[in-house]
PDB file of N, CA and C in Angstrom:
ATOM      1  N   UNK A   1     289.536  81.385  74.025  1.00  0.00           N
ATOM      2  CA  UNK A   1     290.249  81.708  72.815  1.00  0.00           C
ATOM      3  C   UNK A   1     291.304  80.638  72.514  1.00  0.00           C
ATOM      4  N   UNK A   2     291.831  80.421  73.660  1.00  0.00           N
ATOM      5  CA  UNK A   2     292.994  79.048  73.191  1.00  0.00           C
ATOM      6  C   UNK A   2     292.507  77.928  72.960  1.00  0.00           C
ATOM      7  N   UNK A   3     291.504  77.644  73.483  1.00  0.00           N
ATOM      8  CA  UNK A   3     290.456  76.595  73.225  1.00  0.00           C
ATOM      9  C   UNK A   3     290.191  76.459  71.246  1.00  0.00           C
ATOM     10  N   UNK A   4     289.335  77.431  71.334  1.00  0.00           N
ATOM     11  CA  UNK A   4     289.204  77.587  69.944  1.00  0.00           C
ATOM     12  C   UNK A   4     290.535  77.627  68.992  1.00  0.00           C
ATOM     13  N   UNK A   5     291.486  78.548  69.363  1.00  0.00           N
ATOM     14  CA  UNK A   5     292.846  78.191  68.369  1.00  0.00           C
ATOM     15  C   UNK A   5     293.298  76.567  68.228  1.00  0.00           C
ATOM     16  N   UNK A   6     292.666  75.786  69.207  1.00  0.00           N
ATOM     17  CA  UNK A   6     293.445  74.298  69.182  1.00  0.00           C
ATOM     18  C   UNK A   6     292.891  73.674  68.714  1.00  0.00           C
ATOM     19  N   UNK A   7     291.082  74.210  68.619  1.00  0.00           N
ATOM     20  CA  UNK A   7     290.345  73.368  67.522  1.00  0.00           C
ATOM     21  C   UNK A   7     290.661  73.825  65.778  1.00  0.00           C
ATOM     22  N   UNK A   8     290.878  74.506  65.661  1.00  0.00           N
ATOM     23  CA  UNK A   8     291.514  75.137  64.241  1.00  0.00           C
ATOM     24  C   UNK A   8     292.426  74.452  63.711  1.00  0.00           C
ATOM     25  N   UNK A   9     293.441  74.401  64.738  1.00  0.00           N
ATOM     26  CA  UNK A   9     294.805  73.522  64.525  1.00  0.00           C
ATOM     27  C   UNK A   9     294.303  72.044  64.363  1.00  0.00           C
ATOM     28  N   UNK A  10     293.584  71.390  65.455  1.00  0.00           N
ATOM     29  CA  UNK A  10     293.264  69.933  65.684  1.00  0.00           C
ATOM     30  C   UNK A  10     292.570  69.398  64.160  1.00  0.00           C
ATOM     31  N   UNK A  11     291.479  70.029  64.107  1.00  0.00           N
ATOM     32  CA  UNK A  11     290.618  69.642  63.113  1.00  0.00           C
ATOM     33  C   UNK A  11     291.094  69.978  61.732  1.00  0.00           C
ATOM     34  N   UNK A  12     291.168  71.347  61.698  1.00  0.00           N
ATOM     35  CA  UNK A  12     291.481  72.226  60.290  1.00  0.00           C
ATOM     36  C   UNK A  12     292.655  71.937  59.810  1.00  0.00           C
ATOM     37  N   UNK A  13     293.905  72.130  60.846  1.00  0.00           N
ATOM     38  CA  UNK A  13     295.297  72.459  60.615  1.00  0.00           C
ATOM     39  C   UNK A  13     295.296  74.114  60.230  1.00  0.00           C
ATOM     40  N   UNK A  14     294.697  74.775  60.668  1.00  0.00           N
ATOM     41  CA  UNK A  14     294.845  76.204  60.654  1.00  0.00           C
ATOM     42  C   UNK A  14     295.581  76.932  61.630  1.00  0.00           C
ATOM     43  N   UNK A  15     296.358  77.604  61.264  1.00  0.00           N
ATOM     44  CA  UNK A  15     297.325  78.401  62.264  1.00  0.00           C
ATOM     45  C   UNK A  15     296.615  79.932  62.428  1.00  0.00           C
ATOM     46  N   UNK A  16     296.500  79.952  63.724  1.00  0.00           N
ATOM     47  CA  UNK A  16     295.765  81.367  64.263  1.00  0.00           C
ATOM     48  C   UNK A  16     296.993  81.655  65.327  1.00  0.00           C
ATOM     49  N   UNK A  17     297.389  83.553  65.509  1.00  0.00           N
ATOM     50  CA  UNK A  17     297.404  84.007  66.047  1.00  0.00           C
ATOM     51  C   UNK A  17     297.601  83.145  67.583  1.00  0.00           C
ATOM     52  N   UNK A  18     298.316  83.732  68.706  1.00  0.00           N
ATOM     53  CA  UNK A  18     298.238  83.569  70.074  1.00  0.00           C
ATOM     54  C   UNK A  18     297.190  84.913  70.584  1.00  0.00           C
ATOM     55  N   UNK A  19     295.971  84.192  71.169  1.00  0.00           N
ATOM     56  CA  UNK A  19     295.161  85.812  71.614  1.00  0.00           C
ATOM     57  C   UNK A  19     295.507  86.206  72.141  1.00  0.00           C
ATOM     58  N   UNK A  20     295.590  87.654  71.896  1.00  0.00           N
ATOM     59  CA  UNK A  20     295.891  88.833  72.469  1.00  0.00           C
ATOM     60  C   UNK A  20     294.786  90.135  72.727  1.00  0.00           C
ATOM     61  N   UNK A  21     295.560  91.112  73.865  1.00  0.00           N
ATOM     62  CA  UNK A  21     294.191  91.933  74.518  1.00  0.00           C
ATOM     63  C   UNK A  21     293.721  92.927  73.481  1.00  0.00           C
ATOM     64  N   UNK A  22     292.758  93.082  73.341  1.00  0.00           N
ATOM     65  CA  UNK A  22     292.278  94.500  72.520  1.00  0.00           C
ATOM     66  C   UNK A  22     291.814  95.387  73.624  1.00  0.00           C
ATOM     67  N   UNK A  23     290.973  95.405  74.107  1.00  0.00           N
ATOM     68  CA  UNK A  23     290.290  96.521  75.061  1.00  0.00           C
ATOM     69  C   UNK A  23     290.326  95.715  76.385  1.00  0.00           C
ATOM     70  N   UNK A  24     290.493  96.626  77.360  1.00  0.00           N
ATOM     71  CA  UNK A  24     291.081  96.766  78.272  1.00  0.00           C
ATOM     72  C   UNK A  24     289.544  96.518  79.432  1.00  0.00           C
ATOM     73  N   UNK A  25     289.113  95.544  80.431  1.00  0.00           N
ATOM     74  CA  UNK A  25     288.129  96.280  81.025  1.00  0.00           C
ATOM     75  C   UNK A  25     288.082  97.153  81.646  1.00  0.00           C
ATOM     76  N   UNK A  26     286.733  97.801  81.479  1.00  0.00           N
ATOM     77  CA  UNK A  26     287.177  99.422  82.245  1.00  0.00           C
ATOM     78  C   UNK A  26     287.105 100.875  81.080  1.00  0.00           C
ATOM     79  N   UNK A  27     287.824 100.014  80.184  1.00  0.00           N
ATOM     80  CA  UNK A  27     287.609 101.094  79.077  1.00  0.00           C
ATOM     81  C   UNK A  27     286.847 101.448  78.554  1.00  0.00           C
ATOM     82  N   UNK A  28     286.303 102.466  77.624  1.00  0.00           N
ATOM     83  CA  UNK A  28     285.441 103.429  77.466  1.00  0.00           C
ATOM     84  C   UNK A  28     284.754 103.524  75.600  1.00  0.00           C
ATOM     85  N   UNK A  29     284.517 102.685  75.279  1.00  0.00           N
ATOM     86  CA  UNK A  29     283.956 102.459  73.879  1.00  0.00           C
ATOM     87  C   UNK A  29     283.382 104.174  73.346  1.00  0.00           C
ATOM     88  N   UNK A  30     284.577 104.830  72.429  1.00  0.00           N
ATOM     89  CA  UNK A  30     283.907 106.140  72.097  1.00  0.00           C
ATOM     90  C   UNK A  30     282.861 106.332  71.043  1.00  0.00           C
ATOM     91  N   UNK A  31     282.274 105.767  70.402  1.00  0.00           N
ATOM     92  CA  UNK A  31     281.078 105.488  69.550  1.00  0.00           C
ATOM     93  C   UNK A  31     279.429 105.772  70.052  1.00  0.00           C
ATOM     94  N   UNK A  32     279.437 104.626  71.179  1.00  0.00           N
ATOM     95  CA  UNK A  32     278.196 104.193  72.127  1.00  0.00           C
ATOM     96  C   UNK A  32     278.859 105.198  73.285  1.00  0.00           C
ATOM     97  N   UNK A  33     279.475 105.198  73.690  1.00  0.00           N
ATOM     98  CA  UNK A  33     280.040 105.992  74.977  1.00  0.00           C
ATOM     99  C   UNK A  33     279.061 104.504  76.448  1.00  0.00           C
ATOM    100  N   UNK A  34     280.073 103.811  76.153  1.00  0.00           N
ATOM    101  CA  UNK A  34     279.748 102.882  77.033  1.00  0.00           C
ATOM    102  C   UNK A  34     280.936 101.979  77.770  1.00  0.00           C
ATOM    103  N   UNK A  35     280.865 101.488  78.562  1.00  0.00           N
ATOM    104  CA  UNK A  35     282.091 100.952  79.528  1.00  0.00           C
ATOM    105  C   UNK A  35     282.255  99.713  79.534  1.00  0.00           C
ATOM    106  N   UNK A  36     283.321  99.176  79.173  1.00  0.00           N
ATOM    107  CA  UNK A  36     284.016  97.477  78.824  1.00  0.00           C
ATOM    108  C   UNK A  36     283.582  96.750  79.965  1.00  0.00           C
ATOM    109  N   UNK A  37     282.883  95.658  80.163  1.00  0.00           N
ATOM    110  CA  UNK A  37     282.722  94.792  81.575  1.00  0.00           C
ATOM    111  C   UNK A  37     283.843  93.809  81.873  1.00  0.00           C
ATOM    112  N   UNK A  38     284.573  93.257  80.421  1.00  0.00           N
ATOM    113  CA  UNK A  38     285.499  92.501  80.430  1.00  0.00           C
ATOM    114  C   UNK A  38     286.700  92.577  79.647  1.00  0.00           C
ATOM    115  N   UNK A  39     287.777  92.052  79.850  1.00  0.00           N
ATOM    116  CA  UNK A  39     288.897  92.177  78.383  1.00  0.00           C
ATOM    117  C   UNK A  39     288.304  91.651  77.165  1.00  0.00           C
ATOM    118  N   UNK A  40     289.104  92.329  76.398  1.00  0.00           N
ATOM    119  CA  UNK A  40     288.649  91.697  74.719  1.00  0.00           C
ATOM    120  C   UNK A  40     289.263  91.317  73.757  1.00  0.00           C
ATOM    121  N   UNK A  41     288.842  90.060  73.805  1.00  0.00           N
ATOM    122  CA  UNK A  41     290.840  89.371  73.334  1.00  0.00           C
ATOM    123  C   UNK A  41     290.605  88.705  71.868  1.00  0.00           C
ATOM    124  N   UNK A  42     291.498  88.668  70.978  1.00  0.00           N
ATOM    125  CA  UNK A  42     291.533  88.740  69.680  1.00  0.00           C
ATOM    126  C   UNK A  42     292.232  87.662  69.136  1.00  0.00           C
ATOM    127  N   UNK A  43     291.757  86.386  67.964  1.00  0.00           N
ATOM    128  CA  UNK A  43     292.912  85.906  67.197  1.00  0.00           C
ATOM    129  C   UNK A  43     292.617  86.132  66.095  1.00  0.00           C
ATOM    130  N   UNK A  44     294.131  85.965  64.800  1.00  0.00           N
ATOM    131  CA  UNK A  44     293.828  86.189  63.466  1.00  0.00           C
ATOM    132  C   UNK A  44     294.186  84.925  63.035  1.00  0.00           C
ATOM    133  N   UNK A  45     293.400  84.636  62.069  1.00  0.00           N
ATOM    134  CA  UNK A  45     294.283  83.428  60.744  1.00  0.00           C
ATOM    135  C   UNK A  45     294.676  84.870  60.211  1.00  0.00           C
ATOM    136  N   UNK A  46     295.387  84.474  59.373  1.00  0.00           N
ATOM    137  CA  UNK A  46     296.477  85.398  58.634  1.00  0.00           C
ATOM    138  C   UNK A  46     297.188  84.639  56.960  1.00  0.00           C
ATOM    139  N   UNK A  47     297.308  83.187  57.248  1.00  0.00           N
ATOM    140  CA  UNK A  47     297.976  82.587  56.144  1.00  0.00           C
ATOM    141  C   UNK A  47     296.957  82.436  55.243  1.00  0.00           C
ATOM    142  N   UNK A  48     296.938  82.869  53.496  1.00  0.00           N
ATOM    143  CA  UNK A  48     296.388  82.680  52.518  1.00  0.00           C
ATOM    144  C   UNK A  48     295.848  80.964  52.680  1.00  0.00           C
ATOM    145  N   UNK A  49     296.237  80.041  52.565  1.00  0.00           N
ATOM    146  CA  UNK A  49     295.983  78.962  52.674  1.00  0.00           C
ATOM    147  C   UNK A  49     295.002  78.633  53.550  1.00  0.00           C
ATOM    148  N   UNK A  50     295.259  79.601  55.206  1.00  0.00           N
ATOM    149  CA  UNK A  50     294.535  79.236  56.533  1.00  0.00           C
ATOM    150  C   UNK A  50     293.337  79.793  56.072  1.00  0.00           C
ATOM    151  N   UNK A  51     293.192  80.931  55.473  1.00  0.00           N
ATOM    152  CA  UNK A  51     292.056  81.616  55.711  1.00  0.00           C
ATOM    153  C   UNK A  51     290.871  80.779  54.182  1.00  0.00           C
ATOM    154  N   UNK A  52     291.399  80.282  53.353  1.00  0.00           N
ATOM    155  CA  UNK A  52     290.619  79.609  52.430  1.00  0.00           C
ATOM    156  C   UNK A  52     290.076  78.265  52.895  1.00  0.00           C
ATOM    157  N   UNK A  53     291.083  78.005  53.573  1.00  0.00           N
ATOM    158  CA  UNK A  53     290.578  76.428  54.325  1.00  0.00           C
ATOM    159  C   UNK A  53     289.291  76.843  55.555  1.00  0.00           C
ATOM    160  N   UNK A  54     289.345  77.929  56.068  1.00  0.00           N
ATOM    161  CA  UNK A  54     288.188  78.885  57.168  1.00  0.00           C
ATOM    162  C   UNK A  54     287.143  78.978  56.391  1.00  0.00           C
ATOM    163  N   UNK A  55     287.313  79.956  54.939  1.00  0.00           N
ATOM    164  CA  UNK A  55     286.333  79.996  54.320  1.00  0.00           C
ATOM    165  C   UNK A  55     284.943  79.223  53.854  1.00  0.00           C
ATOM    166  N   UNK A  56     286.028  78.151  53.150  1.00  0.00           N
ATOM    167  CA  UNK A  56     285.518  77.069  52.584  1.00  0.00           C
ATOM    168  C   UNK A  56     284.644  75.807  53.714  1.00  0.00           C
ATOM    169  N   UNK A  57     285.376  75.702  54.891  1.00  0.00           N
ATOM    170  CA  UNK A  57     285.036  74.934  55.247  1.00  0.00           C
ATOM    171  C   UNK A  57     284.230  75.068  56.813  1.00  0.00           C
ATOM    172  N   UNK A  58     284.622  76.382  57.132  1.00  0.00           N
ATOM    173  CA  UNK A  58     283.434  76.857  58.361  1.00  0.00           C
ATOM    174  C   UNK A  58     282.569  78.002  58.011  1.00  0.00           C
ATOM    175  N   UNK A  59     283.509  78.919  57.893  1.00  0.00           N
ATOM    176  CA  UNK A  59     282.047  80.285  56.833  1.00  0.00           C
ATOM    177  C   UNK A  59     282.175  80.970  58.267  1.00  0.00           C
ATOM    178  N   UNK A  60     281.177  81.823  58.198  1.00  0.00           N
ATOM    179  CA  UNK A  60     280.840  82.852  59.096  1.00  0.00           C
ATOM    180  C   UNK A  60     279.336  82.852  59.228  1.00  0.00           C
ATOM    181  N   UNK A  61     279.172  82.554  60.710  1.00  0.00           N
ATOM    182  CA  UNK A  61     277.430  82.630  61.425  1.00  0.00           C
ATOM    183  C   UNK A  61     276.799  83.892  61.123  1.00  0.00           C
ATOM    184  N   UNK A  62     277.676  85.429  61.064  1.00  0.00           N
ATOM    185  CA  UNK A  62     277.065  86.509  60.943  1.00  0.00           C
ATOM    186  C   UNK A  62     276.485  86.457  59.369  1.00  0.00           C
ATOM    187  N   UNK A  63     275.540  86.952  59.491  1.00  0.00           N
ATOM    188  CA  UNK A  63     274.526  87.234  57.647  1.00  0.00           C
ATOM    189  C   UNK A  63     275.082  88.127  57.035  1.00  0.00           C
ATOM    190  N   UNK A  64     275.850  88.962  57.635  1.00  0.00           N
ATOM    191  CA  UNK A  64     276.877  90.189  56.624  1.00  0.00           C
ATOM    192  C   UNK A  64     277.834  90.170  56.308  1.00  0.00           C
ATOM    193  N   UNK A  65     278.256  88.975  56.669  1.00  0.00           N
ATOM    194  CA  UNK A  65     279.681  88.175  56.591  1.00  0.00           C
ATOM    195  C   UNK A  65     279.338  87.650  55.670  1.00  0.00           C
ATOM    196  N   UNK A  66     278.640  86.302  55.614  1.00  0.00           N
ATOM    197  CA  UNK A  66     278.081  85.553  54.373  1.00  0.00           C
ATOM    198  C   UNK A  66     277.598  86.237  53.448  1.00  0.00           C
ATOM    199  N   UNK A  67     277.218  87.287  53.360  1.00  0.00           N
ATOM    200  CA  UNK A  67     276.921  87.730  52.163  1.00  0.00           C
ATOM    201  C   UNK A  67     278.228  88.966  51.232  1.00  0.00           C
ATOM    202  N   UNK A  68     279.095  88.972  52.225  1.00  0.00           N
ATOM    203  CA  UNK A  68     280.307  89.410  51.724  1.00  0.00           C
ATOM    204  C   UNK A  68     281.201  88.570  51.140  1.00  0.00           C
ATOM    205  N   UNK A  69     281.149  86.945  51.755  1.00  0.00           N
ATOM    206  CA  UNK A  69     281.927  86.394  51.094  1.00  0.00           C
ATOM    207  C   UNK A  69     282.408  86.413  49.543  1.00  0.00           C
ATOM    208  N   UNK A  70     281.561  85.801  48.665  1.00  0.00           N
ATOM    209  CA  UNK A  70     281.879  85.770  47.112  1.00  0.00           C
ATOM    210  C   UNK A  70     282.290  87.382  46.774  1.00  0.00           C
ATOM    211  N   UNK A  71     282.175  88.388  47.553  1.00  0.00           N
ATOM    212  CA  UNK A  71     283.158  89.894  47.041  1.00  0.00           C
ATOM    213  C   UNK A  71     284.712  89.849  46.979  1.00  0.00           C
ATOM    214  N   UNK A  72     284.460  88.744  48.199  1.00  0.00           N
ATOM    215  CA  UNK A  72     286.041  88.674  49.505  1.00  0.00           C
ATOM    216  C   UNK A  72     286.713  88.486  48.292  1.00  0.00           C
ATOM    217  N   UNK A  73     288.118  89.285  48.181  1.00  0.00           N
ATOM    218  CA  UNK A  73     289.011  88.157  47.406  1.00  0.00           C
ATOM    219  C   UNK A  73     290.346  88.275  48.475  1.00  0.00           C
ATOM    220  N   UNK A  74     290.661  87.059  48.517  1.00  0.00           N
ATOM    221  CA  UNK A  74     292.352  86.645  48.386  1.00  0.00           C
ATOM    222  C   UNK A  74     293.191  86.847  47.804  1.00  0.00           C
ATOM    223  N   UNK A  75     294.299  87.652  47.611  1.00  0.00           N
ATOM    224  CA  UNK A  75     295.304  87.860  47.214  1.00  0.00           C
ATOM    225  C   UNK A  75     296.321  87.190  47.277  1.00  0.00           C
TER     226      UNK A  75
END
């Protein structure tokens, strides 16, 4: 994760988040009812600017992502 935040910064100039934990391993996913193998750690862009420069210029690998984009708006 810090890896990736420094390529954001290096390349992009995008400011992300310091990752932080979401789920805990061990913990208990209530949906699937299934058990965490590892921590699950999280960053955000957050700045209007950061996240258009993300948009525009890396996108998202998932297909439901990309096809949400042009809905997305920025505020």
């Amino acid at each position: 994760m810090r890896y990736t935040q420094y390529l954001l910064k290096e390349y992009f100039n995008i400011k992300a988040t310091e990752p932080y934990l979401v789920a805990r391993a061990g913990s208990i996913m209530d949906r699937k009812r299934y058990k965490r193998m590892v921590n699950v750690y999280r960053i955000e862009i957050y700045r209007k600017r950061d996240v258009q420069i993300f948009l525009s210029k890396i996108g998202f690998s998932i297909r439901e992502k990309q096809l949400g984009l042009p809905r997305r708006r920025i505020s």
